[in-house]
PDB file of N, CA and C in Angstrom:
ATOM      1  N   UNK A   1       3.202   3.443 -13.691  1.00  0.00           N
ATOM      2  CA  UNK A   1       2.937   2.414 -12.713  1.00  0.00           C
ATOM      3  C   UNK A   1       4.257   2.033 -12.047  1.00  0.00           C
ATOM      4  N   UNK A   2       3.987   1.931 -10.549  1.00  0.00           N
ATOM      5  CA  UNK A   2       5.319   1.261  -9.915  1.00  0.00           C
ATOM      6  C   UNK A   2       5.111   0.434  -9.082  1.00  0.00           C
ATOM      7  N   UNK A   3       6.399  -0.724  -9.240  1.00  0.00           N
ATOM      8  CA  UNK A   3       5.798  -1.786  -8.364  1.00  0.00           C
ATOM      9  C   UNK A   3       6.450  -1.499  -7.323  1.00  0.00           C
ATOM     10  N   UNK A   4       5.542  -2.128  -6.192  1.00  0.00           N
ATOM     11  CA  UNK A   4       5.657  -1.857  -5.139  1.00  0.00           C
ATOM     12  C   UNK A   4       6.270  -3.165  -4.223  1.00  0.00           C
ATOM     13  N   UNK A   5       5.925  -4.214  -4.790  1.00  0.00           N
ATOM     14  CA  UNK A   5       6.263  -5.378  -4.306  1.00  0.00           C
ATOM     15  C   UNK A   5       6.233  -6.312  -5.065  1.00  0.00           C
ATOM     16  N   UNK A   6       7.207  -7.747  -5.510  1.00  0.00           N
ATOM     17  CA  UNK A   6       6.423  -8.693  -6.098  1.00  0.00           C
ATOM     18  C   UNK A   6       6.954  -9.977  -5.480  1.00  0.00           C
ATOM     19  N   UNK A   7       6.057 -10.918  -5.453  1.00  0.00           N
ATOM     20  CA  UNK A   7       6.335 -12.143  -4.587  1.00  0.00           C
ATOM     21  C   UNK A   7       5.826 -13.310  -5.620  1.00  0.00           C
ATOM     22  N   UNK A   8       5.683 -14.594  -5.020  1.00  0.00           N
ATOM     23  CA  UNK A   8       4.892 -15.400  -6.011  1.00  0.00           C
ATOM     24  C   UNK A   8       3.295 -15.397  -5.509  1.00  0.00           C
ATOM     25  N   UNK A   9       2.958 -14.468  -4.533  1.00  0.00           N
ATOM     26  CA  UNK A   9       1.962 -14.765  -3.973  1.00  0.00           C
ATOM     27  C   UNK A   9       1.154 -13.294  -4.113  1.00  0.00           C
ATOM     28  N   UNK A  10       1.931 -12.325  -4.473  1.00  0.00           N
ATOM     29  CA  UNK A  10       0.880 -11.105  -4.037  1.00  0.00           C
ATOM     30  C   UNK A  10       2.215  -9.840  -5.386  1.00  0.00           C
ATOM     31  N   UNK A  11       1.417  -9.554  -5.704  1.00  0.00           N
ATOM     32  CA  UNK A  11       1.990  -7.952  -6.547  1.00  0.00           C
ATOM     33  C   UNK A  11       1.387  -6.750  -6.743  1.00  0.00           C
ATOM     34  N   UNK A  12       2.125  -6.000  -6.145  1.00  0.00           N
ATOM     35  CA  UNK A  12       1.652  -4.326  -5.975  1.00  0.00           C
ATOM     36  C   UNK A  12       1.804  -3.508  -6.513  1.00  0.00           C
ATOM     37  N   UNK A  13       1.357  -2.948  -7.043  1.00  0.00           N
ATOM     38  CA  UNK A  13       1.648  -1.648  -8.342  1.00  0.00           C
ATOM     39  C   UNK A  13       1.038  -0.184  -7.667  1.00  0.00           C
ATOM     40  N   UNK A  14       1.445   0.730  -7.622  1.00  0.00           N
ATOM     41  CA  UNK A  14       0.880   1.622  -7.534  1.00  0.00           C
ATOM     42  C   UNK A  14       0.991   2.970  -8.579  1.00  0.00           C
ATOM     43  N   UNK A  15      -0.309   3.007  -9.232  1.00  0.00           N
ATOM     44  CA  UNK A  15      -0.291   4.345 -10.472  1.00  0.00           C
ATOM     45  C   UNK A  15      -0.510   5.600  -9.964  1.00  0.00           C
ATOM     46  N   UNK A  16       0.775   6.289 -10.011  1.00  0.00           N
ATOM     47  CA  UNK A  16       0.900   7.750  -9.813  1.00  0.00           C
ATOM     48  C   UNK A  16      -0.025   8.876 -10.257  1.00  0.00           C
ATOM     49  N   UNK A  17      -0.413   8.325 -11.276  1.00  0.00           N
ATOM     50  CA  UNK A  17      -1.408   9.645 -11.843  1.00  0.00           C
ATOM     51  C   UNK A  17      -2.362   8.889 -10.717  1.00  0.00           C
ATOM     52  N   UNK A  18      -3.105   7.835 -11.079  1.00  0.00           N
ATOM     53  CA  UNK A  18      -4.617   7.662 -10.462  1.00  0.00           C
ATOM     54  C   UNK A  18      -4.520   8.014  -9.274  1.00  0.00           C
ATOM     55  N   UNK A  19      -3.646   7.948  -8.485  1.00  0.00           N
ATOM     56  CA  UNK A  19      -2.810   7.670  -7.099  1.00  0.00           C
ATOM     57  C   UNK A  19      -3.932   6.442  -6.575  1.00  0.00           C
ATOM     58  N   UNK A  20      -3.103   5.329  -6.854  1.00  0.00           N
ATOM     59  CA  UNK A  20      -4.352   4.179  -6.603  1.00  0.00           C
ATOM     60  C   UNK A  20      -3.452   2.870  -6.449  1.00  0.00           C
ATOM     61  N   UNK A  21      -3.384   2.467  -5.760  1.00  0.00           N
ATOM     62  CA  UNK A  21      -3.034   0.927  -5.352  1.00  0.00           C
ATOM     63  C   UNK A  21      -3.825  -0.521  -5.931  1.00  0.00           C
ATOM     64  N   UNK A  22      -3.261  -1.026  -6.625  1.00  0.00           N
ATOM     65  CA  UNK A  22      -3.563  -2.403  -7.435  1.00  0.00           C
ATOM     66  C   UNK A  22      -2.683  -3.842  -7.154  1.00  0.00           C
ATOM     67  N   UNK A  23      -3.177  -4.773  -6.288  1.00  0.00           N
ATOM     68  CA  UNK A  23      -2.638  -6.027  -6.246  1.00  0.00           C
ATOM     69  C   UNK A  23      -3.258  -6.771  -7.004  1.00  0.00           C
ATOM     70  N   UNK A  24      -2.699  -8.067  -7.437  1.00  0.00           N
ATOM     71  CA  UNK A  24      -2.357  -9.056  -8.324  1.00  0.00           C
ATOM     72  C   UNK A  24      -1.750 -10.019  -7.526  1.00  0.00           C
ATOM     73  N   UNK A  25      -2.693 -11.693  -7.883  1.00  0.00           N
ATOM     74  CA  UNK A  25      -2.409 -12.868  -7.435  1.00  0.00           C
ATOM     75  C   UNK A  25      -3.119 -13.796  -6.347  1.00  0.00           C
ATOM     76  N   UNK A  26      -2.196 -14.535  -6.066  1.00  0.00           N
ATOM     77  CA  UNK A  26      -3.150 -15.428  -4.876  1.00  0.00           C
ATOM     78  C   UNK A  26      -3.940 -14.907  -3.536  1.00  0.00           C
ATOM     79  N   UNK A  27      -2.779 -13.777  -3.226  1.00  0.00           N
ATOM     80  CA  UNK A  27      -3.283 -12.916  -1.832  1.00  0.00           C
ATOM     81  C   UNK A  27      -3.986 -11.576  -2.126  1.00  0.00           C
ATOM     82  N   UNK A  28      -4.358 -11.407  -3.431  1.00  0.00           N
ATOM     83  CA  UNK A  28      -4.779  -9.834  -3.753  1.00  0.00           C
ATOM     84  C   UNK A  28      -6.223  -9.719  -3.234  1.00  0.00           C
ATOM     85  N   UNK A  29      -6.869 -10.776  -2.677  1.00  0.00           N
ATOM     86  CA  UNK A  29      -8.193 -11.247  -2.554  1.00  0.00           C
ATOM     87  C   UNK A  29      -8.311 -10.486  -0.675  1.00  0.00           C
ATOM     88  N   UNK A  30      -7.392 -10.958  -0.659  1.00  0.00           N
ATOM     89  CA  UNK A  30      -7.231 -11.166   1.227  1.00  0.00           C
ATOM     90  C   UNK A  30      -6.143  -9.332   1.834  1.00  0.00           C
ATOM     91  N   UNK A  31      -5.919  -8.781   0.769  1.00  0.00           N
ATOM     92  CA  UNK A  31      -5.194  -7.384   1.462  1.00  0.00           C
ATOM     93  C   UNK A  31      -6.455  -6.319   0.542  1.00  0.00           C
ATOM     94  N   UNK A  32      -7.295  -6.711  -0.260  1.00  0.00           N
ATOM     95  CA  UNK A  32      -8.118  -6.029  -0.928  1.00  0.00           C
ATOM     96  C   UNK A  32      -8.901  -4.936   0.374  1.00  0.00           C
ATOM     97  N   UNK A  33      -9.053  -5.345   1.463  1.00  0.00           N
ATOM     98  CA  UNK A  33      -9.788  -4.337   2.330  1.00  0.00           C
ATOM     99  C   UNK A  33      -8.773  -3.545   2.286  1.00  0.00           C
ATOM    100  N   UNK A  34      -7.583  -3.150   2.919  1.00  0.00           N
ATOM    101  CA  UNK A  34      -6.516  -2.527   3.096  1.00  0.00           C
ATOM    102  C   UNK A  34      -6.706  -1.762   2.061  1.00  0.00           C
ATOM    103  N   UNK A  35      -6.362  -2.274   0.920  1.00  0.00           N
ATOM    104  CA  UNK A  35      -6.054  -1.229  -0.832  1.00  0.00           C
ATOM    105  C   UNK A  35      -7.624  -0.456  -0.689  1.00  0.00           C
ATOM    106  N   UNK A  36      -8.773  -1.333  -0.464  1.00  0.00           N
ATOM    107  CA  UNK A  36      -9.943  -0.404  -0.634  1.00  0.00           C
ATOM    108  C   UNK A  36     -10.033   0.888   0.374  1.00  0.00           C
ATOM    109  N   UNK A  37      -9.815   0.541   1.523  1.00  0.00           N
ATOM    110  CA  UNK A  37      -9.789   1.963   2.087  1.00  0.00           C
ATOM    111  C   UNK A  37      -8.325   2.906   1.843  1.00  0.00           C
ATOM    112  N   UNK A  38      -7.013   2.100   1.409  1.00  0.00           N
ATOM    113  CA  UNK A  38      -6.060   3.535   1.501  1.00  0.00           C
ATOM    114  C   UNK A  38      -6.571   3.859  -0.108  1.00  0.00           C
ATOM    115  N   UNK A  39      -6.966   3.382  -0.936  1.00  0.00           N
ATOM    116  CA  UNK A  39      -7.314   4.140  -2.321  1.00  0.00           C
ATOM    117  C   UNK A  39      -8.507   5.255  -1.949  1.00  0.00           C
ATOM    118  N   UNK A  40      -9.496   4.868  -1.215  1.00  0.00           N
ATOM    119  CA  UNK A  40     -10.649   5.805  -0.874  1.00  0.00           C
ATOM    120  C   UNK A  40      -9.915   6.987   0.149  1.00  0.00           C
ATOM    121  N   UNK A  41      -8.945   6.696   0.679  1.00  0.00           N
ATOM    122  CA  UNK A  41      -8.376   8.406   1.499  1.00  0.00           C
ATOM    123  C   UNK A  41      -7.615   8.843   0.300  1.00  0.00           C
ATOM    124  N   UNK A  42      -6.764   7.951  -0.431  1.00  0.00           N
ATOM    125  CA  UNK A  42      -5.733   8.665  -1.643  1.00  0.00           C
ATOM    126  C   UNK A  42      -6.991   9.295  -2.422  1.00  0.00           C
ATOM    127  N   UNK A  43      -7.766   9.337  -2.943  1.00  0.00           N
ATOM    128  CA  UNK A  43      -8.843   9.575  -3.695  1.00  0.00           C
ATOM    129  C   UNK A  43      -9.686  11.025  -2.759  1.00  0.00           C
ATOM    130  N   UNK A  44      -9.859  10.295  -2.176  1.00  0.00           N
ATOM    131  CA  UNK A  44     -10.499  11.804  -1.473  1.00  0.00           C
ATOM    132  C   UNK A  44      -9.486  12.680  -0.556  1.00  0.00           C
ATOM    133  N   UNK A  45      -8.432  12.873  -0.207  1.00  0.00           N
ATOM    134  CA  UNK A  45      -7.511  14.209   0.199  1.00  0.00           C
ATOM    135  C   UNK A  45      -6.826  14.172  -0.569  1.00  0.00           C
ATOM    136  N   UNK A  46      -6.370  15.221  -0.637  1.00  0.00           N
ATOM    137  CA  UNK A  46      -5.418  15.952  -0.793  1.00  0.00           C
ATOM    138  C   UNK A  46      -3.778  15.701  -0.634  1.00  0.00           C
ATOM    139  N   UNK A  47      -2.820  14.989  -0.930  1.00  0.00           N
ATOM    140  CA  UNK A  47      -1.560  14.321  -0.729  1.00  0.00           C
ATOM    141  C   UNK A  47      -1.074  15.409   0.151  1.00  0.00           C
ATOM    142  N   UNK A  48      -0.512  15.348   1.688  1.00  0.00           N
ATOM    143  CA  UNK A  48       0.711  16.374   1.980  1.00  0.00           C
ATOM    144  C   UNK A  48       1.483  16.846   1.305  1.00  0.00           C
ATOM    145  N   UNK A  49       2.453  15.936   0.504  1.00  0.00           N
ATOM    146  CA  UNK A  49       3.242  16.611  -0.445  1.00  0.00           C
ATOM    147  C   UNK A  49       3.877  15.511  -1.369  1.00  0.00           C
ATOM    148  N   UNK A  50       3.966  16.425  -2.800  1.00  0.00           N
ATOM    149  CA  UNK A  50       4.303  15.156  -3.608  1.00  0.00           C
ATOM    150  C   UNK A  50       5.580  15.735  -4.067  1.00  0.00           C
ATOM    151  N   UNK A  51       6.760  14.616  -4.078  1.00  0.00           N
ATOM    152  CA  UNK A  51       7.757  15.140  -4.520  1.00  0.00           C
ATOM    153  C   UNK A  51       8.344  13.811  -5.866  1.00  0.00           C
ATOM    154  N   UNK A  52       9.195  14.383  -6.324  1.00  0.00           N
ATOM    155  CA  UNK A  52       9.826  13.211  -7.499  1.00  0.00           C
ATOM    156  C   UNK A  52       9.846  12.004  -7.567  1.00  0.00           C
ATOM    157  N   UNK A  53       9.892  11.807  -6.006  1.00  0.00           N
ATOM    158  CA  UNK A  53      10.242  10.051  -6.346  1.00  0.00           C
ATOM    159  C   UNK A  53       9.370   9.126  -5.278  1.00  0.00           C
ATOM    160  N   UNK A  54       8.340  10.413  -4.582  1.00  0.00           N
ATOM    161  CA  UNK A  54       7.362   9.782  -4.041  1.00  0.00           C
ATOM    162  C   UNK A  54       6.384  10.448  -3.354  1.00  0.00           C
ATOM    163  N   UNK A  55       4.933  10.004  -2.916  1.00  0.00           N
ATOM    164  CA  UNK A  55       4.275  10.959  -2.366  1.00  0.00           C
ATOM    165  C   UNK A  55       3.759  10.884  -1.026  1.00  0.00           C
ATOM    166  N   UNK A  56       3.905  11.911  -0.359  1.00  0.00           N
ATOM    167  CA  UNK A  56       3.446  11.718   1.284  1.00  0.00           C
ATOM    168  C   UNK A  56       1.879  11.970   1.162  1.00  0.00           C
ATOM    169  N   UNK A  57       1.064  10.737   1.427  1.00  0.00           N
ATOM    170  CA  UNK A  57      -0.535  11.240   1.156  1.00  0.00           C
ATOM    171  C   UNK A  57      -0.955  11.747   2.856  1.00  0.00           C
ATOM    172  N   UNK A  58      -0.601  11.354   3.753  1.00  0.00           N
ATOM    173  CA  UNK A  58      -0.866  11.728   5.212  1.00  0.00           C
ATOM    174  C   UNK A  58       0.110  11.390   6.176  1.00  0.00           C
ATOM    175  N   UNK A  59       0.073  11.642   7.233  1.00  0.00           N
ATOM    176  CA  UNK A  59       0.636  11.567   8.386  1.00  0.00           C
ATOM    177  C   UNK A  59       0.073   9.658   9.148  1.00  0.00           C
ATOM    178  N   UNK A  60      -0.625   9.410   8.409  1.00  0.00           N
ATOM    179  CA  UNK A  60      -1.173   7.781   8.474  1.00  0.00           C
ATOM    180  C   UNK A  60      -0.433   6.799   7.756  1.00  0.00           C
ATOM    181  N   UNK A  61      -0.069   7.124   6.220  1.00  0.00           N
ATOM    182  CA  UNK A  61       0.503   6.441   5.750  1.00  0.00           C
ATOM    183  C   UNK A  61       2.010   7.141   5.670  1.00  0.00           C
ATOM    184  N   UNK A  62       3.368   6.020   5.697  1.00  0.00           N
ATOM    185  CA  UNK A  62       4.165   6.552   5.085  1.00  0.00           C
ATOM    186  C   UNK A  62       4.369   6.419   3.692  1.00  0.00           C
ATOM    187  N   UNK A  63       5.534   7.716   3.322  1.00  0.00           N
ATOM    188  CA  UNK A  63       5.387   7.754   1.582  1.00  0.00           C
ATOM    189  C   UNK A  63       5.394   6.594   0.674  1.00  0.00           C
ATOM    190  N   UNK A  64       4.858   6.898  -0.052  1.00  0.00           N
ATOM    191  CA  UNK A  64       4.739   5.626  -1.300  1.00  0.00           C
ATOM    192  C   UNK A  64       5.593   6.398  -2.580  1.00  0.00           C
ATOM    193  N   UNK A  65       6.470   5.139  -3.135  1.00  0.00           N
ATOM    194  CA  UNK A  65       6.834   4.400  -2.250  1.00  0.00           C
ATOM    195  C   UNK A  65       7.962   4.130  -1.865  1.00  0.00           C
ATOM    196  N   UNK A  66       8.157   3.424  -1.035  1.00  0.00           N
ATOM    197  CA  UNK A  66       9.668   3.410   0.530  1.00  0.00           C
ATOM    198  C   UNK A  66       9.432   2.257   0.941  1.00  0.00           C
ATOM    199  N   UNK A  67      10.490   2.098   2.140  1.00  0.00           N
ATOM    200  CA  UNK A  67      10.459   0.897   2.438  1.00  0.00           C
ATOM    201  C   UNK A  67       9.962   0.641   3.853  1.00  0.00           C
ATOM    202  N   UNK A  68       9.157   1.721   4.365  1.00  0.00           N
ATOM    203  CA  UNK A  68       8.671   1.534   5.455  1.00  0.00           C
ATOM    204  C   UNK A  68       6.839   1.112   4.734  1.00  0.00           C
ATOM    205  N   UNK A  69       6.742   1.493   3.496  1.00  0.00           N
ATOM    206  CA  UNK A  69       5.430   1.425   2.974  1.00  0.00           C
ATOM    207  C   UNK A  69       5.293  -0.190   2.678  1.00  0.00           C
ATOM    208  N   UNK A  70       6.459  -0.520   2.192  1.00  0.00           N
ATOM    209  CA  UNK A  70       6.294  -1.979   1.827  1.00  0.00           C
ATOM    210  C   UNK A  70       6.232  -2.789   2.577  1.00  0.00           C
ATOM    211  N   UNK A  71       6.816  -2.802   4.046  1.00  0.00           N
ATOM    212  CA  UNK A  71       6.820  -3.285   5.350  1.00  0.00           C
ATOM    213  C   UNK A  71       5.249  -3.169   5.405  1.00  0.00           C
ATOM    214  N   UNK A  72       4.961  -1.898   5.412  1.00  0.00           N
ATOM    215  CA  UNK A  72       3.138  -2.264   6.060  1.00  0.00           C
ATOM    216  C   UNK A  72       2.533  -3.087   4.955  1.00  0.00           C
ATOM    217  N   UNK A  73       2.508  -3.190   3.198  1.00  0.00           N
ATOM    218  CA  UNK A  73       1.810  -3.714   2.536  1.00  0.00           C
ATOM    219  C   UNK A  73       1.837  -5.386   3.231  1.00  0.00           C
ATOM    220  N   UNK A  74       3.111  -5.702   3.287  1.00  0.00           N
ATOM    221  CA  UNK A  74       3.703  -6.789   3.702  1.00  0.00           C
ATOM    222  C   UNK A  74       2.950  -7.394   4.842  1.00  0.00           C
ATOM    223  N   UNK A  75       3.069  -6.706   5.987  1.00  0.00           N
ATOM    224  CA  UNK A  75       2.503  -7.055   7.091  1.00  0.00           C
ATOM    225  C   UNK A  75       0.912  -7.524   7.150  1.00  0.00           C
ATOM    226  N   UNK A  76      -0.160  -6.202   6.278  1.00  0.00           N
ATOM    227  CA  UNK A  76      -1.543  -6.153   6.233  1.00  0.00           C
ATOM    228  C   UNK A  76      -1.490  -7.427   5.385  1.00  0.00           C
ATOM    229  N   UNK A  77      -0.596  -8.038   4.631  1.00  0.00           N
ATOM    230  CA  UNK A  77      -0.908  -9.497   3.799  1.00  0.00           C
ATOM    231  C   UNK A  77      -0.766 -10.425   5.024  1.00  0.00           C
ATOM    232  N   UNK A  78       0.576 -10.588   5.818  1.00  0.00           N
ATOM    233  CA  UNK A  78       0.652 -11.609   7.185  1.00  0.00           C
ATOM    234  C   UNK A  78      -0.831 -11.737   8.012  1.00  0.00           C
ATOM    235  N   UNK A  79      -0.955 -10.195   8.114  1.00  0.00           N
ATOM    236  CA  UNK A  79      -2.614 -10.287   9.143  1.00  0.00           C
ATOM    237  C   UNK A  79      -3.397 -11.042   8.377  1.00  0.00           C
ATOM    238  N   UNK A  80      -3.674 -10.855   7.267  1.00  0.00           N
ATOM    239  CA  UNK A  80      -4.732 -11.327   6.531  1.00  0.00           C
ATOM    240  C   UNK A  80      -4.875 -12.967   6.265  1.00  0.00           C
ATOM    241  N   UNK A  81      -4.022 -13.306   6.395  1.00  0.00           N
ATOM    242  CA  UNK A  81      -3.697 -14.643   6.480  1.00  0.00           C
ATOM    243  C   UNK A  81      -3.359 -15.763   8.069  1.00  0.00           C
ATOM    244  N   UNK A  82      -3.751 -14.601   8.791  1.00  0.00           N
ATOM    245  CA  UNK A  82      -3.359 -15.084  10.219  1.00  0.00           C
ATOM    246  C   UNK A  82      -2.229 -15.627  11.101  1.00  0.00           C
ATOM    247  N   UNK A  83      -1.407 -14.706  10.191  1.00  0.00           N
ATOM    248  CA  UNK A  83       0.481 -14.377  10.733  1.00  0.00           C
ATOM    249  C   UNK A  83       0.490 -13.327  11.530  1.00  0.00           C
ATOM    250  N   UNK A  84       1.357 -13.766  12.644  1.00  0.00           N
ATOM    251  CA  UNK A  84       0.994 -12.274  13.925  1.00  0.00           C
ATOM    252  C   UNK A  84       1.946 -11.406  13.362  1.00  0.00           C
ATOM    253  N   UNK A  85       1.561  -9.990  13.819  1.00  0.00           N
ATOM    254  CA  UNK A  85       2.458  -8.989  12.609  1.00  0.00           C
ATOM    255  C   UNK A  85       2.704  -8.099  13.850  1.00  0.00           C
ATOM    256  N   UNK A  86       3.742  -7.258  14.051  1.00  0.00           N
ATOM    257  CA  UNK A  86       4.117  -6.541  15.224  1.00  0.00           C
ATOM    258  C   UNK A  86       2.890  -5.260  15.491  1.00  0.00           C
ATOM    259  N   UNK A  87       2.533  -4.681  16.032  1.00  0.00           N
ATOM    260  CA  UNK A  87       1.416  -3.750  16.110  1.00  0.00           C
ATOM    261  C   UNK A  87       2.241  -2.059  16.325  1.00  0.00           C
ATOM    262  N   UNK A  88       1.920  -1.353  16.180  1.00  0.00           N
ATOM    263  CA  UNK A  88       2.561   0.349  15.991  1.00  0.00           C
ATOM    264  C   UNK A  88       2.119   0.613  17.493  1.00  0.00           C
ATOM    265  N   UNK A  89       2.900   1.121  17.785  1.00  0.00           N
ATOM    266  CA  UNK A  89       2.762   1.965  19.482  1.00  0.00           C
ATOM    267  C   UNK A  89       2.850   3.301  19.411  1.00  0.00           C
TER     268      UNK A  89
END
């Protein structure tokens, strides 16, 4: 298991074998859509490529985990709570 984030409000773990994303806490309620669909693509494809210290599951997500991954966990918690979050172009 690795964490991915921890705050007093929200904690992210993600288990390598399951390849599966798990939050914990006050906000785990409110990014739960997010984790439910990237666990249902991690679960059903195929990872691009997995290397030692992290895995590229698509060209959608970046690798987990990094710090461009934690930026998005981060952000999909701001949306969820109705904090404006910058949008991808």
């Amino acid at each position: 298991m690795t964490q991915l984030i921890k705050t007093a409000a929200l904690s992210v773990d993600f288990d390598r074998d399951l390849r599966a994303l798990q939050a914990h806490g006050a906000l785990a309620a409110m990014v739960q859509p997010f984790f439910k669909m990237a666990n249902q693509r991690l679960a059903d494809e195929k990872p691009a490529q997995v290397r030692l210290k992290d895995i590229v599951a698509s060209t959608w997500l970046p690798p987990i985990p990094s710090g461009p991954f934690k930026r998005l966990i981060i952000n999909e918690a701001r949306a969820a709570i109705g904090r404006p979050v910058p949008q991808t172009v």
